[in-house]
Protein backbone atom coordinates (compact mmCIF):
# COMPACT_ATOMS: atom_id res chain seq x y z
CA UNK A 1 0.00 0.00 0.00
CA UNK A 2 2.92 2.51 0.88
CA UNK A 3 4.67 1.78 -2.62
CA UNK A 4 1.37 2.21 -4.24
CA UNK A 5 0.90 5.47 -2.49
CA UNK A 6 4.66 6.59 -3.62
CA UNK A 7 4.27 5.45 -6.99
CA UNK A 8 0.78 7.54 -6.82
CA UNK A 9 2.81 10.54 -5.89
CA UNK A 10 5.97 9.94 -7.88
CA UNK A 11 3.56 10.16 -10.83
CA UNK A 12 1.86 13.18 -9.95
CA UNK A 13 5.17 14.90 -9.31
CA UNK A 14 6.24 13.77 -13.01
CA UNK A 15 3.01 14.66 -15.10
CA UNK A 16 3.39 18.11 -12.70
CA UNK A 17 6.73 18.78 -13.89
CA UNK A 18 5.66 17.38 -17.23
CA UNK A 19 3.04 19.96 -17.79
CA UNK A 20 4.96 22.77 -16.47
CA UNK A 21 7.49 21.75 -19.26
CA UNK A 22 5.16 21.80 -21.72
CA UNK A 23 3.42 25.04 -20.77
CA UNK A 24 6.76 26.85 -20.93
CA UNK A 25 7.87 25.48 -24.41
CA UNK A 26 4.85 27.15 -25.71
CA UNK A 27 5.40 30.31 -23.82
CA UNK A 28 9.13 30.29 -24.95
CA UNK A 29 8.06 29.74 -28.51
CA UNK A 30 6.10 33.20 -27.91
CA UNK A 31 9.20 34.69 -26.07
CA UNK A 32 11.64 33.95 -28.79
CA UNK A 33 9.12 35.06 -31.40
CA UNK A 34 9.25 38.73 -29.44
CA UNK A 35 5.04 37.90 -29.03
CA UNK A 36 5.19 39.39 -25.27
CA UNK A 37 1.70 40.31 -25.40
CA UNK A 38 1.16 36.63 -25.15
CA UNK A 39 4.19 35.57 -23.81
CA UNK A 40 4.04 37.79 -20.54
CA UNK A 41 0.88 36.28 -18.93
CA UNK A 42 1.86 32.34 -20.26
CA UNK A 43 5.82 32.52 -18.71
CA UNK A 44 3.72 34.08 -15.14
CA UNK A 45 1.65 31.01 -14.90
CA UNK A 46 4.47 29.23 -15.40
CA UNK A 47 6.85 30.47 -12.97
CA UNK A 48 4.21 31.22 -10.16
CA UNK A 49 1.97 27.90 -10.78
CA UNK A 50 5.14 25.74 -11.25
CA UNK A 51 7.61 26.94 -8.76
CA UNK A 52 7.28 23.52 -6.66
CA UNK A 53 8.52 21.65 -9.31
CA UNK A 54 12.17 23.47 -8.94
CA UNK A 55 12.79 22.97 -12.24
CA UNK A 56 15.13 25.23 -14.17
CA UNK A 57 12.28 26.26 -16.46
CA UNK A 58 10.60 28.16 -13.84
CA UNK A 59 13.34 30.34 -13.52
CA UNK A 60 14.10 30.18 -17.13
CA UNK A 61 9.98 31.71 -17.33
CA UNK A 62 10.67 34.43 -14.34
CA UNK A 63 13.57 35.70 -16.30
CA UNK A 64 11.87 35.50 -19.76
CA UNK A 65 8.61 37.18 -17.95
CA UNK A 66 10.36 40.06 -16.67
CA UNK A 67 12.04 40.84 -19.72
CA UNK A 68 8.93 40.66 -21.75
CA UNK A 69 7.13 43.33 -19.35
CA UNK A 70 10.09 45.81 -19.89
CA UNK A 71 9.27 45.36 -23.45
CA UNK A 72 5.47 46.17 -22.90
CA UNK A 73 6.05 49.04 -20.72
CA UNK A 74 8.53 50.44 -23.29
CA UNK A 75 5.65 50.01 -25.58
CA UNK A 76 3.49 51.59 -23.72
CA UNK A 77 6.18 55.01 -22.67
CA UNK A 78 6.74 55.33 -26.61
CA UNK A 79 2.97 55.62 -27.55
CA UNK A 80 2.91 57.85 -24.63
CA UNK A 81 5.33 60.14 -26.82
CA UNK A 82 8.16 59.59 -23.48
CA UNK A 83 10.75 58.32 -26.02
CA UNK A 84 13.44 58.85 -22.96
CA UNK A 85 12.16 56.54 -20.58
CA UNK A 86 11.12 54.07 -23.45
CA UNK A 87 14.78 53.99 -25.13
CA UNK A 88 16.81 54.26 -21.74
CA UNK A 89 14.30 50.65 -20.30
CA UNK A 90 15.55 49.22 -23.81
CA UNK A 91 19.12 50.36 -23.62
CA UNK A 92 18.90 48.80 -19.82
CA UNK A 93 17.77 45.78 -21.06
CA UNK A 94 20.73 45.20 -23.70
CA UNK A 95 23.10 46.21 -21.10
CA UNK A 96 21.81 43.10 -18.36
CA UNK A 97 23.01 40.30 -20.03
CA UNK A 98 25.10 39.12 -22.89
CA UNK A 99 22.78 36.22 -23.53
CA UNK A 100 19.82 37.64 -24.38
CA UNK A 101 17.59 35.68 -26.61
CA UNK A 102 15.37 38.68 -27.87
CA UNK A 103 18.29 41.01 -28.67
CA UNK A 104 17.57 41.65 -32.41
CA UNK A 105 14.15 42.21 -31.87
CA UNK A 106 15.20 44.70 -28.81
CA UNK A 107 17.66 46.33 -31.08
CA UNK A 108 14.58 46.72 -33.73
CA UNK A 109 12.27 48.48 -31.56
CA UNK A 110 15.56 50.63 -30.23
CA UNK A 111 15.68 52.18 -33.92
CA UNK A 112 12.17 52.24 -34.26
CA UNK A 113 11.83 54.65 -31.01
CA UNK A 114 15.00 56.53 -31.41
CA UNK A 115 13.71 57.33 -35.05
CA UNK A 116 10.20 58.26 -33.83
CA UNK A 117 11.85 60.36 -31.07
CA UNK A 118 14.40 61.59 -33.97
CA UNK A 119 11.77 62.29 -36.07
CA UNK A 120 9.20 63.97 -33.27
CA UNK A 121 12.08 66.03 -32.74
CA UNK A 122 13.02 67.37 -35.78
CA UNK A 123 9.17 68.07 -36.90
CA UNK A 124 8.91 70.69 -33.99
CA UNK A 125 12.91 72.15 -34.89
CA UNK A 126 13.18 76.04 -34.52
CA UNK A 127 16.45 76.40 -33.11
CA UNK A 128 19.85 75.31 -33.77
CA UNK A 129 20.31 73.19 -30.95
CA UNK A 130 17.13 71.25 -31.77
CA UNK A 131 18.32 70.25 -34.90
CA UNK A 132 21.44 68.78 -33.44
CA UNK A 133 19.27 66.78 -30.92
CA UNK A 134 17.11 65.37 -33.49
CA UNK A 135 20.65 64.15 -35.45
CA UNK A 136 21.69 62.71 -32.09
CA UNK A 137 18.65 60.55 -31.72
CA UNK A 138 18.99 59.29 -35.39
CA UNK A 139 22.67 58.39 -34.30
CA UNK A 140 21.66 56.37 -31.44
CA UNK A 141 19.42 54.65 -34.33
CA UNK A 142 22.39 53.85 -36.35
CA UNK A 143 24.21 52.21 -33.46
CA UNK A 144 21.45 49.43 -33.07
CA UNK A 145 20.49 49.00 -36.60
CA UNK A 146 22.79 46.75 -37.76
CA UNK A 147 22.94 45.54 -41.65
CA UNK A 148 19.36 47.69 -41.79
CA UNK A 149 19.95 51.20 -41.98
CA UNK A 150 17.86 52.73 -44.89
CA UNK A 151 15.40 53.67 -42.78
CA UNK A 152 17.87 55.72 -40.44
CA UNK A 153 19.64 57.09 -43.61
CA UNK A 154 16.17 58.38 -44.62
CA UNK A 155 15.50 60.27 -41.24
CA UNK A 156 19.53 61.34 -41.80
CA UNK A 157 18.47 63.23 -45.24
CA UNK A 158 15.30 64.52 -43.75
CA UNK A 159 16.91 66.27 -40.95
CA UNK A 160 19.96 67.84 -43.46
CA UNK A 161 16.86 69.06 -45.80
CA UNK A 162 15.45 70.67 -42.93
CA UNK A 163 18.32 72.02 -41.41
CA UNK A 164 19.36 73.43 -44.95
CA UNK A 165 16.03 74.60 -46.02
CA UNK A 166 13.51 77.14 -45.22
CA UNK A 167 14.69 80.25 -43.60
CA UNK A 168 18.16 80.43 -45.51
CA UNK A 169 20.12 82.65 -42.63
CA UNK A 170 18.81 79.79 -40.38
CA UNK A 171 20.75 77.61 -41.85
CA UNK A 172 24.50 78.37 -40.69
CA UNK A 173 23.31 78.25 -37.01
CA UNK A 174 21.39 75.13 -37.58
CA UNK A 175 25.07 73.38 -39.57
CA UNK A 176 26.90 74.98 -36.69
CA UNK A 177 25.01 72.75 -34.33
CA UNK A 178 24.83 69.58 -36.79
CA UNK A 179 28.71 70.32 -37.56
CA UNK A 180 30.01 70.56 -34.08
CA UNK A 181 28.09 67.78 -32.51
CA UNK A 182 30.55 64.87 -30.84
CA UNK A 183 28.91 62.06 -33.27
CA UNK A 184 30.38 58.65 -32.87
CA UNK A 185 28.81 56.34 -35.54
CA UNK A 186 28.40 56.19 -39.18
CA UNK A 187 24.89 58.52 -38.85
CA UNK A 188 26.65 61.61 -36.67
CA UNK A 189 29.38 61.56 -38.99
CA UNK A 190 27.67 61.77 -42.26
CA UNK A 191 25.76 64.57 -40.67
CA UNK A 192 28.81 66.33 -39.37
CA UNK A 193 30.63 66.02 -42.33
CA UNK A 194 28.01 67.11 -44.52
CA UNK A 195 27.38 70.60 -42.37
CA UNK A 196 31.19 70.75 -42.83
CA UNK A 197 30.89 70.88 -46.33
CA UNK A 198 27.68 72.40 -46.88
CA UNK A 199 29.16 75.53 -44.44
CA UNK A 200 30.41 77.66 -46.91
CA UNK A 201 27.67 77.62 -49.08
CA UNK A 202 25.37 78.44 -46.32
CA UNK A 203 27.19 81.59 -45.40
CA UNK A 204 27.35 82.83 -48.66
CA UNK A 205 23.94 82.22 -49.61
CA UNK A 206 22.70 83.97 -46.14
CA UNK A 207 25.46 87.08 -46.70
CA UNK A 208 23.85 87.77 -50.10
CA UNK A 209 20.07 87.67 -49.01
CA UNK A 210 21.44 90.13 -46.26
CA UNK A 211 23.18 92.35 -48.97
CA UNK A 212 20.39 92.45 -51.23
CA UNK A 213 18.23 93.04 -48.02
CA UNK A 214 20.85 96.29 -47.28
CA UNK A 215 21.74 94.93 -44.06
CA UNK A 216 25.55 95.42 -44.78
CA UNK A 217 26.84 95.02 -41.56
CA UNK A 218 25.32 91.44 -41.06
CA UNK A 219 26.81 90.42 -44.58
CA UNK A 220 29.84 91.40 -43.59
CA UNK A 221 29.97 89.39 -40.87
CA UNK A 222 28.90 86.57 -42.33
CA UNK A 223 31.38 86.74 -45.46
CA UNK A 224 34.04 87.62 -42.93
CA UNK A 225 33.29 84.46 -41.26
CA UNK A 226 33.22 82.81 -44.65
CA UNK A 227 36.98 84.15 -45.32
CA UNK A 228 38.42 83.48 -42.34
CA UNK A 229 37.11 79.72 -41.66
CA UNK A 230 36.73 78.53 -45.62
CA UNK A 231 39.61 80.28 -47.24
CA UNK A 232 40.24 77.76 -49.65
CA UNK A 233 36.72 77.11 -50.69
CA UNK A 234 35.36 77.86 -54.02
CA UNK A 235 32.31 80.29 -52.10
CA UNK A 236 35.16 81.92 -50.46
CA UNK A 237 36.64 83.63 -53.80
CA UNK A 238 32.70 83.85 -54.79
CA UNK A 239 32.34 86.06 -51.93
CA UNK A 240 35.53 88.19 -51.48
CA UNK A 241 33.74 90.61 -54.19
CA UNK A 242 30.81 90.68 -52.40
CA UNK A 243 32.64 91.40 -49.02
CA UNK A 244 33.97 94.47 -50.62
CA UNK A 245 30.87 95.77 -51.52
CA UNK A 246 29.11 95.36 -48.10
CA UNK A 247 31.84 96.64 -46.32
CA UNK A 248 31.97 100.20 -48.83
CA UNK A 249 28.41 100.29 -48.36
CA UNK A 250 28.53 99.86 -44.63
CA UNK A 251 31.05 102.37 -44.20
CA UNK A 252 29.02 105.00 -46.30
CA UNK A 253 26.14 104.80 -43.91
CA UNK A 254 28.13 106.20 -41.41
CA UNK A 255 29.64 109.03 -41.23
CA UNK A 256 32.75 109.88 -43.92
CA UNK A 257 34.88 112.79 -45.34
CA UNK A 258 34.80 113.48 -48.98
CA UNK A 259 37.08 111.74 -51.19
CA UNK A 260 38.05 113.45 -54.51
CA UNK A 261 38.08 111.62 -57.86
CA UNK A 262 41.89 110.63 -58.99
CA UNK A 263 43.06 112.41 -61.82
CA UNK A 264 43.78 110.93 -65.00
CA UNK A 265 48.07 110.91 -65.52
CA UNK A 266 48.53 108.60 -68.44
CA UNK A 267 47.22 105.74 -70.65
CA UNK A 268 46.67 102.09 -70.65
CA UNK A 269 45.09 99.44 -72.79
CA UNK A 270 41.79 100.00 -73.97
CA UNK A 271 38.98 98.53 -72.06
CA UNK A 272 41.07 99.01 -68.71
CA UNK A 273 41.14 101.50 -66.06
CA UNK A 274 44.61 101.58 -63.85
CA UNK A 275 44.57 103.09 -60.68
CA UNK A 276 48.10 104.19 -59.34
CA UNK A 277 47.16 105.02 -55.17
CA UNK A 278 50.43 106.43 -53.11
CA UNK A 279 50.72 106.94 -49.73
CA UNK A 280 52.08 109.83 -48.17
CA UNK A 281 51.47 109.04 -44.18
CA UNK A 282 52.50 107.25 -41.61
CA UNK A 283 49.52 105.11 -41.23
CA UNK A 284 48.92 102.28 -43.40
CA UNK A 285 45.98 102.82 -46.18
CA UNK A 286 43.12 100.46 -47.50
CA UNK A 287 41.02 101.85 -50.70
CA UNK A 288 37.95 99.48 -51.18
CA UNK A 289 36.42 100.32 -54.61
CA UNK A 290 32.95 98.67 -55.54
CA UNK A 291 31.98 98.19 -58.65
CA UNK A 292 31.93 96.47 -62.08
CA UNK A 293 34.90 94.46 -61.00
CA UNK A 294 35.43 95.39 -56.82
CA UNK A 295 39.16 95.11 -55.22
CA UNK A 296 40.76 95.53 -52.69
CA UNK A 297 43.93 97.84 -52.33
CA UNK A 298 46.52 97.71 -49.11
CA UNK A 299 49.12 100.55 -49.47
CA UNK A 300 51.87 100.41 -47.00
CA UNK A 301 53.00 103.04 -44.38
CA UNK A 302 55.57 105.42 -45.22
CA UNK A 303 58.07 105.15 -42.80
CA UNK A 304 60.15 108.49 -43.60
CA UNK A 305 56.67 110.22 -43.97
CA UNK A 306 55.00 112.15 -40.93
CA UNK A 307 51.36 114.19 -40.84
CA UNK A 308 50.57 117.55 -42.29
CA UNK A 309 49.68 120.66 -39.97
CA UNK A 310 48.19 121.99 -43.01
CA UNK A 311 46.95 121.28 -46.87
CA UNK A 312 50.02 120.90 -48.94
CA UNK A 313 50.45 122.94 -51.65
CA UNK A 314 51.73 120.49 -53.97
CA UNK A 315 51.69 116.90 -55.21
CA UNK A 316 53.26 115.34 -51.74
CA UNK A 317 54.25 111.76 -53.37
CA UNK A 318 57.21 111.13 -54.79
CA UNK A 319 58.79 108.40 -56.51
CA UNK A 320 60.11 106.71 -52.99
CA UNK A 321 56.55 106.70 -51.39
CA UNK A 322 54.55 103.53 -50.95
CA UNK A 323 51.98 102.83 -53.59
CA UNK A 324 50.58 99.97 -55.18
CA UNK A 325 48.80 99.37 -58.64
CA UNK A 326 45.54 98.07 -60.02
CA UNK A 327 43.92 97.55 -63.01
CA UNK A 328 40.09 96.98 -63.01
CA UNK A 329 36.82 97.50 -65.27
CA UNK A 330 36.11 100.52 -66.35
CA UNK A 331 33.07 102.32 -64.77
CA UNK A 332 31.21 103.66 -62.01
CA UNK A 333 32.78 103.15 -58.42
CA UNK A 334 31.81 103.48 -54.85
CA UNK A 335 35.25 104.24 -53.12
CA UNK A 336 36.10 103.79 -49.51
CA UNK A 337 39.49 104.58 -47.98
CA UNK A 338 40.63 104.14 -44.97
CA UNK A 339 43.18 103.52 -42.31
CA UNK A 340 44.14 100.11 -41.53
CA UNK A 341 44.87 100.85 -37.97
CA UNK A 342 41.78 102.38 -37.36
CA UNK A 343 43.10 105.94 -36.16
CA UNK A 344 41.58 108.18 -39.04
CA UNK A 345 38.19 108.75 -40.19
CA UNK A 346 37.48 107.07 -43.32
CA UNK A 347 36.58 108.91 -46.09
CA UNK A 348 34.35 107.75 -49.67
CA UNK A 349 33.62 109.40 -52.68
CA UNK A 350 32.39 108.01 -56.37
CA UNK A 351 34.65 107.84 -59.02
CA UNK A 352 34.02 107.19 -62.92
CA UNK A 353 37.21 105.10 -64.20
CA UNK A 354 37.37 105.58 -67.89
CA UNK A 355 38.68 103.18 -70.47
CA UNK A 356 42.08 103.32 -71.28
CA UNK A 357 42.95 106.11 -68.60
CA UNK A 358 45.64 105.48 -65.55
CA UNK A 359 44.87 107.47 -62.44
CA UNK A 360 46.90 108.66 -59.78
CA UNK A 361 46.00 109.48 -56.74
CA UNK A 362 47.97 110.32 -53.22
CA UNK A 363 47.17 110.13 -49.50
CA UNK A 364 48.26 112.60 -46.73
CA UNK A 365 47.31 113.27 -43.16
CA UNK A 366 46.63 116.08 -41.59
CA UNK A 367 46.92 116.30 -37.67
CA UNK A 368 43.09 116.42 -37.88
CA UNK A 369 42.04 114.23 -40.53
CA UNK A 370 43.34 112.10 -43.56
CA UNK A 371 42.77 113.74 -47.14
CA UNK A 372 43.99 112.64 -50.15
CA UNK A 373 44.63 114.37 -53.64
């Protein structure tokens, strides 16, 4: 009777654990299928209705249960629009174990939420700094998405369209923010590279809306900017015309002395205007001239020259004073000059360059003010 009662029990214990088995290979078929809807609630009866049986399944089911409701609530946080707490859960779940069954599926819903947070992101972009969090989320993306990145390399192009588009002096803030962002995958570096590149353009595109605008003094920072960070770039030469002709206009807004035509001393080759500018002071000279072909002209200090108390009477320059040369279009000419130092007013006139004419012209100072002649 006692061996039939043992055997009795023996048998219960073994269709018990028996069943428990089999309930748990159907709720691990739903685990490994990333089906946690259905998996959650089959791997809790398991490990609460089987735990008697301590078999390894039961805690096999706890485990697989408890990372199936982190999935869920994830779920849950990301329709709720709170992409942080979604993505960080996921991100904690990767980082628990190295042996984790559902990984690829993890990493899938990852991308999924960092490009819905990416994308959320960049749809309500105004400032710079937003744009640059919207790339950052699309980088975290890249890091999970394995041998499947089109779908990050789409959001990637959206955000560069609108970062580069719309309002067109938005865009070298937003590139600023793209461009110095500390990306470390494939996505941020694309990005960054790309603002890199697209920079220049930016700038100049911006500093000519400005000019045609007739807000000089923003162009002029802008192209500045252009020259000094992007000397070598193709917009850079586009724009160093352009930078003379804000900065002449700029300067004639404010307030100037009178600067006389040249006069015409000679010939030169038809279709040509040369301008021969001498320097007769002790303060280094720059004559900006804007017009059918703008320059630039730097005439050196002259170190054996000193100021005038009063208007000469005569030509001052001689052969032995700084001067330097240029040839440009012939035509009409907004002319700025002034001192490279900083220490005399500047002074602006228009001149009409003729063909075929050379011009010289000379600059003095008096102790009061610069002139020229």
């Amino acid at each position: 009777m006692a061996l039939l009662i043992v055997g009795i029990l023996v048998g219960g214990v073994w269709v018990y654990r028996s069943a428990g088995q089999h309930s748990y290979r159907r709720a691990h078929s739903d685990y490994l299928r990333y089906d946690c809807p259905r998996a959650a609630g089959a791997l809790h009866h398991v490990a609460r209705f089987y735990y008697l049986t301590f078999a390894s399944y039961v805690g096999d089911a706890s485990r697989e249960e408890k990372q199936c409701r982190t999935v869920l609530r994830a779920d849950r946080e990301a329709a709720d629009g709170n992409y942080t707490a979604a993505t960080d859960r996921l991100e904690m779940l990767l980082n628990s174990s190295t042996e984790l069954p559902i990984r690829a599926h993890v990493d899938a819903d990852l991308v999924r939420f960092y490009l819905a947070w990416g994308a959320n992101t960049l749809a309500e972009a105004s400032v710079p700094g937003e744009y640059a969090d919207a790339a950052l989320e699309v980088e975290r993306a890249y890091s999970h998405a394995g041998n499947n990145r089109k779908s990050v390399d789409r959001l990637v192009l959206r955000i560069w369209d609108a970062a580069t588009g719309g309002n067109v002096c938005g865009r070298p803030d937003r590139l600023e923010a793209l461009r110095t962002a500390h990306y470390a995958t494939d996505a941020g570096r694309v990005v960054a590279d790309a603002a890199n590149r697209t920079m220049p353009l930016a700038l100049l595109s911006c500093a000519r809306l400005n000019y045609r605008n007739r807000n000089y003094d923003d162009a002029v920072q802008q192209l500045t900017s252009l020259a000094k960070r992007y000397p070598h770039s193709p917009q850079a030469k586009k724009g160093a015309a352009l930078l003379i002709d804000a900065q002449v206009a700029s300067i004639r807004r404010g307030r100037t002395g009178k600067l006389p035509s040249p006069q015409v001393s000679g010939s030169t080759a038809y279709g040509q205007a040369k301008l021969v500018i001498s320097n007769d002071s002790s303060t280094p000279i720059e004559l900006l001239l804007s017009g059918p072909s703008s320059k630039r002209l730097l005439i050196a200090a002259c170190a054996r020259c000193g100021n005038y108390k009063s208007k000469p009477t005569s030509y001052t320059c001689g052969n032995s004073t700084p001067s330097a040369t240029v040839t440009v279009i012939p035509g009409t000419y907004d002319v700025v000059a002034r001192s490279r130092n900083g220490d005399v007013e500047p002074f602006s006139g228009t001149w009409q360059l003729g063909s075929g004419s050379r011009y010289d012209h000379c600059f003095y100072i008096l102790t009061t003010r610069a002139h020229s002649r």
